[in-house]
Protein backbone atom coordinates (compact mmCIF):
# COMPACT_ATOMS: atom_id res chain seq x y z
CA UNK A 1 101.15 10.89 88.86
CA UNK A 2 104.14 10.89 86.67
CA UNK A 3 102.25 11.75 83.49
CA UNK A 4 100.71 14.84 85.23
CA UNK A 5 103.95 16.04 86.83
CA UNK A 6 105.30 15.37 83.16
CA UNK A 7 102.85 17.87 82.04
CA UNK A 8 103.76 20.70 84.73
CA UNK A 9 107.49 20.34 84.39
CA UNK A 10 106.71 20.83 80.00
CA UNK A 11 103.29 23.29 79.87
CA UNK A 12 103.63 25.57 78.03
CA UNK A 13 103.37 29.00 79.48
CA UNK A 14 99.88 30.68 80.07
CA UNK A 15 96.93 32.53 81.79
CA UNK A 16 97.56 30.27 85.27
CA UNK A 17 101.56 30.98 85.20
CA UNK A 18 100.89 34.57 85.31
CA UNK A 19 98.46 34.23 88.14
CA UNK A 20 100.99 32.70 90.36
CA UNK A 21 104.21 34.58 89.15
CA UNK A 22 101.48 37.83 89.61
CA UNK A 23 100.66 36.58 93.40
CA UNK A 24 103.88 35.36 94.53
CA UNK A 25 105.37 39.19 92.76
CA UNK A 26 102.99 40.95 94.94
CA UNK A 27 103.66 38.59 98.33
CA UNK A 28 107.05 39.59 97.76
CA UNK A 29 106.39 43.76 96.90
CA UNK A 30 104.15 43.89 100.39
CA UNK A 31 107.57 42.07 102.08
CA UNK A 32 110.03 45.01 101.10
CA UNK A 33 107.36 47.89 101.69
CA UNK A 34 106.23 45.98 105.32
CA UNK A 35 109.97 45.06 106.54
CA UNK A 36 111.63 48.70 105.20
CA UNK A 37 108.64 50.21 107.10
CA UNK A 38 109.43 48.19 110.19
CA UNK A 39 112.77 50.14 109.47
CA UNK A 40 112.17 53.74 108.65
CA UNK A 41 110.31 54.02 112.20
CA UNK A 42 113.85 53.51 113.58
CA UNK A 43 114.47 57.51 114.01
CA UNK A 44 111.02 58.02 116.11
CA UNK A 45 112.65 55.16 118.81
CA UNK A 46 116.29 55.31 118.17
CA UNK A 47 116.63 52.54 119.85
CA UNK A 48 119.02 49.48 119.41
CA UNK A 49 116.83 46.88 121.07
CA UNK A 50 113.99 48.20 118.72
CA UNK A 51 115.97 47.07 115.63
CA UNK A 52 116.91 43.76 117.23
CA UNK A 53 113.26 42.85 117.83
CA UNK A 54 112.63 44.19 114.42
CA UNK A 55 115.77 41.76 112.36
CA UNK A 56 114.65 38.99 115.03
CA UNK A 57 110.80 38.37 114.28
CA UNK A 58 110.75 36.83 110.71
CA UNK A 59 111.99 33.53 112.19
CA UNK A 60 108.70 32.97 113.91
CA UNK A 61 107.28 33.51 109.94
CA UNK A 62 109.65 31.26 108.26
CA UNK A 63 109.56 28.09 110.63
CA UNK A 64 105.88 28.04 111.61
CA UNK A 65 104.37 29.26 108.70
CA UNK A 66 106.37 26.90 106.41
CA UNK A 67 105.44 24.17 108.42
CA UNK A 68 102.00 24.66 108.36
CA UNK A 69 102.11 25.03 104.57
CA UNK A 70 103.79 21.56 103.90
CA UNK A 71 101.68 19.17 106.95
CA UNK A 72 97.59 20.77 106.06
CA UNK A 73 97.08 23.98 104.37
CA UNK A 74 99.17 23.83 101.21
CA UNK A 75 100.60 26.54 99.36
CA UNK A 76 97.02 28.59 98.12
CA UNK A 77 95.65 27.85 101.82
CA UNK A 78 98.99 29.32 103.20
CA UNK A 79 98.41 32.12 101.35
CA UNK A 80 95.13 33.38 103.29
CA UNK A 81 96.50 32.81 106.58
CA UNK A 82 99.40 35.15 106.56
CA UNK A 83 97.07 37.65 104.36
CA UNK A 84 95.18 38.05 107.27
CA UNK A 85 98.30 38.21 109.56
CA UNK A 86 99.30 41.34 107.58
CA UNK A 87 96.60 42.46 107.71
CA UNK A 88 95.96 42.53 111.59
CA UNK A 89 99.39 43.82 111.49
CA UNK A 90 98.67 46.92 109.30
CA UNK A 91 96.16 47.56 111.36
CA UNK A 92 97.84 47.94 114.58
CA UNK A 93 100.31 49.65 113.30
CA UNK A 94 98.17 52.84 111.75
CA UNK A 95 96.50 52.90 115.11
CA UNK A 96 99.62 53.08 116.80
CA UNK A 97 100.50 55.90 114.55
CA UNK A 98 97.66 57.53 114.63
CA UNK A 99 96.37 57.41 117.93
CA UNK A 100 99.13 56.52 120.57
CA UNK A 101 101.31 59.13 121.53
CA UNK A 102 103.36 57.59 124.78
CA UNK A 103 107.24 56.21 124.19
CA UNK A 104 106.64 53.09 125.44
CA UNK A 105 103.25 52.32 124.76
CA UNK A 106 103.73 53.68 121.23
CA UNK A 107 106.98 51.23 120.46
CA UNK A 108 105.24 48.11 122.07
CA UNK A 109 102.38 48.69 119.54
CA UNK A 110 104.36 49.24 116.85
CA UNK A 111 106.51 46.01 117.44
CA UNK A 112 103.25 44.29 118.19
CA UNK A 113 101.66 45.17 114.88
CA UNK A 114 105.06 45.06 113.02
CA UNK A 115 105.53 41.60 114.23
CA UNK A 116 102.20 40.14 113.02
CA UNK A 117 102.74 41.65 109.77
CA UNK A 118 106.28 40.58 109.59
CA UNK A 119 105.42 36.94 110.78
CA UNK A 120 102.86 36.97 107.47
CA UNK A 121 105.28 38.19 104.97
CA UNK A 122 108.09 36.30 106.09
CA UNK A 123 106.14 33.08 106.25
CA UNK A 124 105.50 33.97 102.27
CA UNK A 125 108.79 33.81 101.76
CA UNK A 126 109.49 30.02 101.75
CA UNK A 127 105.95 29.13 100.69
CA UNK A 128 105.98 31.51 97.51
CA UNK A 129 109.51 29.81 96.81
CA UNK A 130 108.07 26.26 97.03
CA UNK A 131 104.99 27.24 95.17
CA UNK A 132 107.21 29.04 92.03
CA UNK A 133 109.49 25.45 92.03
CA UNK A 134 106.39 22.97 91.85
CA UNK A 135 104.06 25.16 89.76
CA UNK A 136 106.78 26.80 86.96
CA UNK A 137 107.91 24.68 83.74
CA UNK A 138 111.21 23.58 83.62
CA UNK A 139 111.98 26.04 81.07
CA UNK A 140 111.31 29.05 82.62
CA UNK A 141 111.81 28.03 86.55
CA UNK A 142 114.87 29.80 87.44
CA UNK A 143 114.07 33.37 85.75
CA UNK A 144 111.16 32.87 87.38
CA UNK A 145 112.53 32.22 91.05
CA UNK A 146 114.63 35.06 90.45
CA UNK A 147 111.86 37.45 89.09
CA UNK A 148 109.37 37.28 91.34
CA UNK A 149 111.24 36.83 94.69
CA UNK A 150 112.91 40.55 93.15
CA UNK A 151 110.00 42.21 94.04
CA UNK A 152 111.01 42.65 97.64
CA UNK A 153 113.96 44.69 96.65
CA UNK A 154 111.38 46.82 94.54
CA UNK A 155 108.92 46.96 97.38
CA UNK A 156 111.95 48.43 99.48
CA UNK A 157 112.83 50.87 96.61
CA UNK A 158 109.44 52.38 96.44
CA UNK A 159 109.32 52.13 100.37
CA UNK A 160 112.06 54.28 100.73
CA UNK A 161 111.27 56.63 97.97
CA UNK A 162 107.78 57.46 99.11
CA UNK A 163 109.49 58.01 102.95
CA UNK A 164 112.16 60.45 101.28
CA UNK A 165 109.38 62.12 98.98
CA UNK A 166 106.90 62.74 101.74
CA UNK A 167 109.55 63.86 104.34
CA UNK A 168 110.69 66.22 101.82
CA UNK A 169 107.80 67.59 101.62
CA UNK A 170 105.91 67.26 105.18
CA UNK A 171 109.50 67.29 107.61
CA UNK A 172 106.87 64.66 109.29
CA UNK A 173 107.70 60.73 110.19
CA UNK A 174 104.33 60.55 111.39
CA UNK A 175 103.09 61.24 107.32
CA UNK A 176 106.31 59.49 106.12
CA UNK A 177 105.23 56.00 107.88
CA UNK A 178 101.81 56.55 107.32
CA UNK A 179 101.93 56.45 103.28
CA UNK A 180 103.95 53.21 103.33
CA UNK A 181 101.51 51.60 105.11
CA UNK A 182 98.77 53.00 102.55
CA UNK A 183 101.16 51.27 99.73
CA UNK A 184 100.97 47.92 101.88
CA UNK A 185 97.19 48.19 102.29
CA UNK A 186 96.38 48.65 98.38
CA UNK A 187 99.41 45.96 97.81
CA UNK A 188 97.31 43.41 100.11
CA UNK A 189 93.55 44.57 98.35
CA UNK A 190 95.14 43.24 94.91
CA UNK A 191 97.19 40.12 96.38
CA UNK A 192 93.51 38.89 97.89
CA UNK A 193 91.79 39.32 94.40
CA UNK A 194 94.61 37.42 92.34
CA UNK A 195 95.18 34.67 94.93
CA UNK A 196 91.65 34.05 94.77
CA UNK A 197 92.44 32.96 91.08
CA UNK A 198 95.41 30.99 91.35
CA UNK A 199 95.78 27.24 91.42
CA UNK A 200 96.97 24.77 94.38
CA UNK A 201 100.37 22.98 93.77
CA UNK A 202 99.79 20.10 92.00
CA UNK A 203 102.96 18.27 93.49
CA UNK A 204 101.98 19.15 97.23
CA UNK A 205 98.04 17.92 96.59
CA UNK A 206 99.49 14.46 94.92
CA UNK A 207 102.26 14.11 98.16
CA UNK A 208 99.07 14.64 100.22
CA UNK A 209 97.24 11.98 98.17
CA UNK A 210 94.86 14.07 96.97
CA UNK A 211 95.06 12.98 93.43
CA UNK A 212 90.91 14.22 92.01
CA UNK A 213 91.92 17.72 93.00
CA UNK A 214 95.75 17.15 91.77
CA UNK A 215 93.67 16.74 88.30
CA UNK A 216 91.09 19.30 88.25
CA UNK A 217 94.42 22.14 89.52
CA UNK A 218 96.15 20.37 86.30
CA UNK A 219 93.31 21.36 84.24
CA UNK A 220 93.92 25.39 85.07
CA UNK A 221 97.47 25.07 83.45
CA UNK A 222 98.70 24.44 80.25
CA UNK A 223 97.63 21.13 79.56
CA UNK A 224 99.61 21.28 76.45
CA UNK A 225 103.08 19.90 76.58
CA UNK A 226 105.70 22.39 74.89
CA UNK A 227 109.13 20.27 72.99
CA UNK A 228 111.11 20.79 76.13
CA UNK A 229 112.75 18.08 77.32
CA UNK A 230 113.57 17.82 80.81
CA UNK A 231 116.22 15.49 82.20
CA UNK A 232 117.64 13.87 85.32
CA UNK A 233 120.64 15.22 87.35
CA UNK A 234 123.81 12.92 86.74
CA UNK A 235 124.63 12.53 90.87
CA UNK A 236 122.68 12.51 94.31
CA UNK A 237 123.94 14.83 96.96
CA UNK A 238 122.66 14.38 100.60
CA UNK A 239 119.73 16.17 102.66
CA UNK A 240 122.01 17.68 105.17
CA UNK A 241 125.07 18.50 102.46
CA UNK A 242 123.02 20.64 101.00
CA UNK A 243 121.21 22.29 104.02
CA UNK A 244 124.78 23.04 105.68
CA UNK A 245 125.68 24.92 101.91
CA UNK A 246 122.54 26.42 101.55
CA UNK A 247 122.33 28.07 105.14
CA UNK A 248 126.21 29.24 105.08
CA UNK A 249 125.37 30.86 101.96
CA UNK A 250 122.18 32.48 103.68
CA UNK A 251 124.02 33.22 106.43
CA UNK A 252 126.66 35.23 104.03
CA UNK A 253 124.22 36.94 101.94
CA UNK A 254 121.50 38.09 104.53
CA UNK A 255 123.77 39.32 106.91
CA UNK A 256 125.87 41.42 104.12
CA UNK A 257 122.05 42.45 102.90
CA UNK A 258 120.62 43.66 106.14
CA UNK A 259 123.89 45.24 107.34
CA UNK A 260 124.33 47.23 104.45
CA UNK A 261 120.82 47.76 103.32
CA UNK A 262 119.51 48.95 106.74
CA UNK A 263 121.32 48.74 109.58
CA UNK A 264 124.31 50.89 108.33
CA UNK A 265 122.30 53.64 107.58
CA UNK A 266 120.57 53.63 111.16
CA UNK A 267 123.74 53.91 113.11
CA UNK A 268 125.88 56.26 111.05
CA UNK A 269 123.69 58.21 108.84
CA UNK A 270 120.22 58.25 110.71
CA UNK A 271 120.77 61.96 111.82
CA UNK A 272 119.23 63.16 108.56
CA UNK A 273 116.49 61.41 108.29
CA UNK A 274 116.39 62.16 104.54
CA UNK A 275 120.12 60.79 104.05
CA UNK A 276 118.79 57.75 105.97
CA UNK A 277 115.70 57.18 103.62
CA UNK A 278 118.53 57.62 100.44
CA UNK A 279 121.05 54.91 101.85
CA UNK A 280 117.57 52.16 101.96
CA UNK A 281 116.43 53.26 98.40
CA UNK A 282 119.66 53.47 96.72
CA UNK A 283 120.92 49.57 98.11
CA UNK A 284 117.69 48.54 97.30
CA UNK A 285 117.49 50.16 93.95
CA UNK A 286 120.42 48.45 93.34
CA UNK A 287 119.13 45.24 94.56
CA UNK A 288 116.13 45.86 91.78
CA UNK A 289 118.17 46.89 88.75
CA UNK A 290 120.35 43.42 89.25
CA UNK A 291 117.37 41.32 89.78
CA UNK A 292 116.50 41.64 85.98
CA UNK A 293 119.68 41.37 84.99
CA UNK A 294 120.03 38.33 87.45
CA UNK A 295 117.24 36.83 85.46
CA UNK A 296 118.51 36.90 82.10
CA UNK A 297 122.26 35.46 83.30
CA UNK A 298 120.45 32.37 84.85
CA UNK A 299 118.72 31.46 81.41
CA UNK A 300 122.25 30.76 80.24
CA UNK A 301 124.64 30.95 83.30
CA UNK A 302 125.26 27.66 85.01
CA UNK A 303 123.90 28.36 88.82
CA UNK A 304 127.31 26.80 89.86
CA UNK A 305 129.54 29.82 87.75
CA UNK A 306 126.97 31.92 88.78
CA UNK A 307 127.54 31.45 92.57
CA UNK A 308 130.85 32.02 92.35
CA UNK A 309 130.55 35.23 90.17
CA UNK A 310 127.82 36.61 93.26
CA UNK A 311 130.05 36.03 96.30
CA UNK A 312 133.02 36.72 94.94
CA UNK A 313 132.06 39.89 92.92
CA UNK A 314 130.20 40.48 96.71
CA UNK A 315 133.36 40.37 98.54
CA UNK A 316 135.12 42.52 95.87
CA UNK A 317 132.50 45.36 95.70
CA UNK A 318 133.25 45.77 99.41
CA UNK A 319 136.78 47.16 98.59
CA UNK A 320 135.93 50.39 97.02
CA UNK A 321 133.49 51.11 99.84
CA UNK A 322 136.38 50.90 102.45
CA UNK A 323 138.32 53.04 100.11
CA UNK A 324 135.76 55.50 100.04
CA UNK A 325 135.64 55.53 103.97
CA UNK A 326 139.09 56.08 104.02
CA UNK A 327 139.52 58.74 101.16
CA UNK A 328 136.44 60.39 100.44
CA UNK A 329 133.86 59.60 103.61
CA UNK A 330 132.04 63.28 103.18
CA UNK A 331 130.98 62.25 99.35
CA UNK A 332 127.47 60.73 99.87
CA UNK A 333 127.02 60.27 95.91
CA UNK A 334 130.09 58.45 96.15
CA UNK A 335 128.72 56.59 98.62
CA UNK A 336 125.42 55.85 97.48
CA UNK A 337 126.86 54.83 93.90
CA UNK A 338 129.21 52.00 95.35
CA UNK A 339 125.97 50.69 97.50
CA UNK A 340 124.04 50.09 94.14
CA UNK A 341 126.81 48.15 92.94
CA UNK A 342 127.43 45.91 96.23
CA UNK A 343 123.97 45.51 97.10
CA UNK A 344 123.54 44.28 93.21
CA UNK A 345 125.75 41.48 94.03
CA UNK A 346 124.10 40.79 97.34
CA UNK A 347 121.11 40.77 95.02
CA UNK A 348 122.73 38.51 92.55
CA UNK A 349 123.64 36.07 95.74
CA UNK A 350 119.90 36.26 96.42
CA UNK A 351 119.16 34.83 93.13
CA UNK A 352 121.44 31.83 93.91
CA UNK A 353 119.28 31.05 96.94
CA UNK A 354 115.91 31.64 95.70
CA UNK A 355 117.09 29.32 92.63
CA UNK A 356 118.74 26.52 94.66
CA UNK A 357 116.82 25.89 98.02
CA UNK A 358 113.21 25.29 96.25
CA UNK A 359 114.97 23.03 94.23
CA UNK A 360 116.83 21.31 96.65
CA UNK A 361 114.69 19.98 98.84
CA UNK A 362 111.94 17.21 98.49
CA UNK A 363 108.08 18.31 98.22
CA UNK A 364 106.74 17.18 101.38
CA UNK A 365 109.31 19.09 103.24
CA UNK A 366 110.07 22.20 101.08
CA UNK A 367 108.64 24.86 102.17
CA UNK A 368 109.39 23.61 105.89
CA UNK A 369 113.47 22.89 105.21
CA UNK A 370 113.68 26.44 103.24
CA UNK A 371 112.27 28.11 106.13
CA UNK A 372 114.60 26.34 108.61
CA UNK A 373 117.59 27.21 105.97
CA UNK A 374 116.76 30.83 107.07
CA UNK A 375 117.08 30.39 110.66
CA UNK A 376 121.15 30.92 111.73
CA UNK A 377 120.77 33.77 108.69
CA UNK A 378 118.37 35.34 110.70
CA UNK A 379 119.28 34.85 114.43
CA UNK A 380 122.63 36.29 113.49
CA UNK A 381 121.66 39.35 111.98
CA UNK A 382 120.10 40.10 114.55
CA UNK A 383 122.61 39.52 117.05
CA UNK A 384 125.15 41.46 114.79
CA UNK A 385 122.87 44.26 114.83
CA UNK A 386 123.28 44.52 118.43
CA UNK A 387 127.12 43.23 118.47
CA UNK A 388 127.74 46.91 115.55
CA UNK A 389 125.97 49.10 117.45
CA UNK A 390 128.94 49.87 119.15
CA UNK A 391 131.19 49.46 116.13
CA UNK A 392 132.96 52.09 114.56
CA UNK A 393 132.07 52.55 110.47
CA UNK A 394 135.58 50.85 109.43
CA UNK A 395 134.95 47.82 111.78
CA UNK A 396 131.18 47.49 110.59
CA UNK A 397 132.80 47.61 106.42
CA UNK A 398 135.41 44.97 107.99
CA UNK A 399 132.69 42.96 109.18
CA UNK A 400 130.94 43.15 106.50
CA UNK A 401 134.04 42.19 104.43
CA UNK A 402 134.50 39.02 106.31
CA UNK A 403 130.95 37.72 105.88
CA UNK A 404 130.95 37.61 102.12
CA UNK A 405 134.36 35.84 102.48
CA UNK A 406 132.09 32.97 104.48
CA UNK A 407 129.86 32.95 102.01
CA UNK A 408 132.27 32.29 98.87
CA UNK A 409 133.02 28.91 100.60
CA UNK A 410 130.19 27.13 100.22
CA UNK A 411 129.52 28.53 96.63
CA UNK A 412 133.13 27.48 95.39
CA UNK A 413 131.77 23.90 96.83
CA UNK A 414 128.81 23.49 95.09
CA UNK A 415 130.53 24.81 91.74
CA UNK A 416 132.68 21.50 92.37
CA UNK A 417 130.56 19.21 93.70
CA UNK A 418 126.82 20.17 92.63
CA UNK A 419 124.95 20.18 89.33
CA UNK A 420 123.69 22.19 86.67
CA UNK A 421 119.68 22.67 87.31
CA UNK A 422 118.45 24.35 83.76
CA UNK A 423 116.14 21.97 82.52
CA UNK A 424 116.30 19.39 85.53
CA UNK A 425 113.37 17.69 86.81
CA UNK A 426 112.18 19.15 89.78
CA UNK A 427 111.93 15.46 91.53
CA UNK A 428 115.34 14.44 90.12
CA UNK A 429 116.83 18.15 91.43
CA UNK A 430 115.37 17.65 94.81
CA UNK A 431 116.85 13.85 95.71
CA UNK A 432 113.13 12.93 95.81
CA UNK A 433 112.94 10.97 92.65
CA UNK A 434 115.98 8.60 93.86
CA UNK A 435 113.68 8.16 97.35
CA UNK A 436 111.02 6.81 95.42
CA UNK A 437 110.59 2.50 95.77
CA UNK A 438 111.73 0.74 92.47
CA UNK A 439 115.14 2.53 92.63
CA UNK A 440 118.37 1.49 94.47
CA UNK A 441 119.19 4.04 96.89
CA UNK A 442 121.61 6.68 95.65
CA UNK A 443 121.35 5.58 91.90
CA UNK A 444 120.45 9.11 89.95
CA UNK A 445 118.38 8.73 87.47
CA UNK A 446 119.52 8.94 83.51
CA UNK A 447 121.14 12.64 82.41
């Protein structure tokens, strides 16, 4: 087993890496277009509960979902079952837009199809993550966790901009809704065909003992090593150490994401609904842009300076949008241009997530343990949604403010107590390699 994980941690690049970097890329475009969509049908409910249902479901995604993926159906299996869940979802929804006219009936539908579609996308979320750590060589493994996970923020973008284009041009939320979902429904027909393609993770079939089939998915990648050399980390940190950093800083970054991505432009600027539309794309466009560049600084950035660069440039970019509340609130192009730059830290905080927690965490409970990570993220956001919907625009910035404050805590810790993962052995990364029999407990392996 060691020679073949040898072999995935040094392969060199080819025609199965793009498969799964192309299916986990698309998992994560159908996420932004399906969750902004959730979002842009605020203004036909204009309802506060509505959006708390809608920032609540993705737990039920990320804990049972996850689960499932680590105890029987894998990563590939995973895959098909919340592919059908979106689609169901997508479903119900264009019927509900289509066909159901009442208030009530038509926003129990909607959250009814939203939520099956949401539970699928957000159970990709940690299982794409886990799949990208055990699949990607060493040398390329945190571009690509920062890459592909990117494409949510570019599924948003394009989201957004196809609700602003076609409400330009129809005045209609009814046409506005209805070509996002067409985006999600082509999005889906191409995830099917390429997952169909991909390989099974090699590290969860040989932690399920399936060794014959841990061969024959080794035989799809690039059986030739490259002159990488991988090494161990030089110190062990505990499970729940690194759970309790990992969720703070999800806590931190989600909250700042959502709130300023979504929720802000619902409450204050949801009376145009074109204005509304620009405030999504614009933070998410920013989000985008600083995924790429995100991806280059991790080649060569230590993830430990890099954290601290994310949450603290976060907590600064919050400044000059409390300035321009206070000096210059009627300027939208003000406004939108100091978004792009915040949400392009929140997106550079993302990167720090999506880089440590697949790493983190052992293979038999990855996918399951990044999932739970997202769970007090989550269940507070949506319990702040509620909590600022009677907040003025000052106290939601201040909010706001605080949260990425929170969140440079735990960063500032692991840039003094963790390690350097560039080139680190996925096992030695995760703790799992210093679980294994043979080795005294807590003695890391050799740097």
């Amino acid at each position: 087993m060691a020679e073949m994980l040898e072999l995935v941690e040094r392969a060199k690049w080819g025609g199965a890496h793009w498969l799964i970097f192309a299916s986990t890329s698309i998992g994560y475009f159908i996420w932004g277009l399906v969750t902004t969509l959730g979002f842009l049908a605020y203004p036909q409910f204009h309802s506060v509960y509505y959006l708390v249902a809608v920032t609540l479901i993705p737990i039920v995604g990320d804990v049972l979902i996850a689960r499932v993926s680590d105890l029987s159906l894998g990563r590939k299996g995973t895959f098909f079952l919340t592919m059908t869940l979106i689609g169901v979802g997508v479903a119900l929804i264009a019927v509900d837009l289509l066909y159901v006219k009442a208030y009530l009936e038509k926003a129990a539908l909607m959250l009814l199809g939203y939520a099956m579609a949401d539970v699928g996308v957000e159970g990709e979320v940690p299982v794409a993550l886990t799949l990208l750590a055990e699949l990607t060589p060493a040398a390329y493994r945190e571009e690509v966790l920062v890459l592909s996970p990117n494409f949510d923020n570019i599924g948003a973008t394009v989201a957004a901009a196809i609700a602003a284009l076609t409400y330009s041009l129809t005045e209609s939320l009814l046409l506005e809704s209805i070509a996002v979902l067409t985006a999600a429904g082509v999005a889906l027909a191409a995830a099917i065909i390429v997952r169909g393609l991909m390989p099974e993770s090699i590290r969860w079939l040989t932690a399920k003992g399936r060794k014959d089939e841990a061969v024959k998915e080794l035989d799809r990648l690039s059986a030739t090593p490259s002159d990488v050399r991988v090494r161990d980390v030089d110190r062990l940190i505990g499970l729940w150490p690194k759970f309790t950093m990992l969720a703070v800083l999800g806590v931190s970054q989600y909250i700042t994401y959502g709130l300023m991505a979504y929720v802000v432009g619902a409450y204050y600027f949801s009376s145009s609904t074109l204005t509304y539309n620009y405030v999504i794309m614009y933070a998410n466009l920013g989000a985008s842009v600083a995924g790429l560049l995100a991806a280059w600084l991790v080649r060569g950035l230590d993830i430990r300076s890099f954290a601290v660069l994310a949450y603290g440039g976060g907590y600064l970019s919050m400044v000059p949008i409390m300035l321009w509340l206070a000096l210059a609130p009627n300027s939208m192009a003000l406004f939108y241009a100091l978004l792009f730059v915040n949400m392009a830290f929140s997106e550079f905080a993302w990167a720090v997530r999506t880089v440590l927690e697949p790493t983190l965490f052992p293979t038999n409970i990855r996918a399951t343990m990044i999932g739970l990570v997202r769970v007090a993220p989550i269940a507070l956001y949506s319990a702040l949604t509620y909590i600022t919907s009677s907040f003025s625009l000052w106290q939601f910035l201040l909010l706001n403010l605080f949260m990425w404050f929170i969140g440079y805590a735990p960063a500032a810790w692991w840039s003094g107590h963790g390690y350097d993962l560039r080139l680190t052995r996925l096992e030695s990364a995760s703790g799992e390699l210093h679980l294994r029999p043979g080795r005294p407990s807590g003695q890391p392996g050799p740097a």
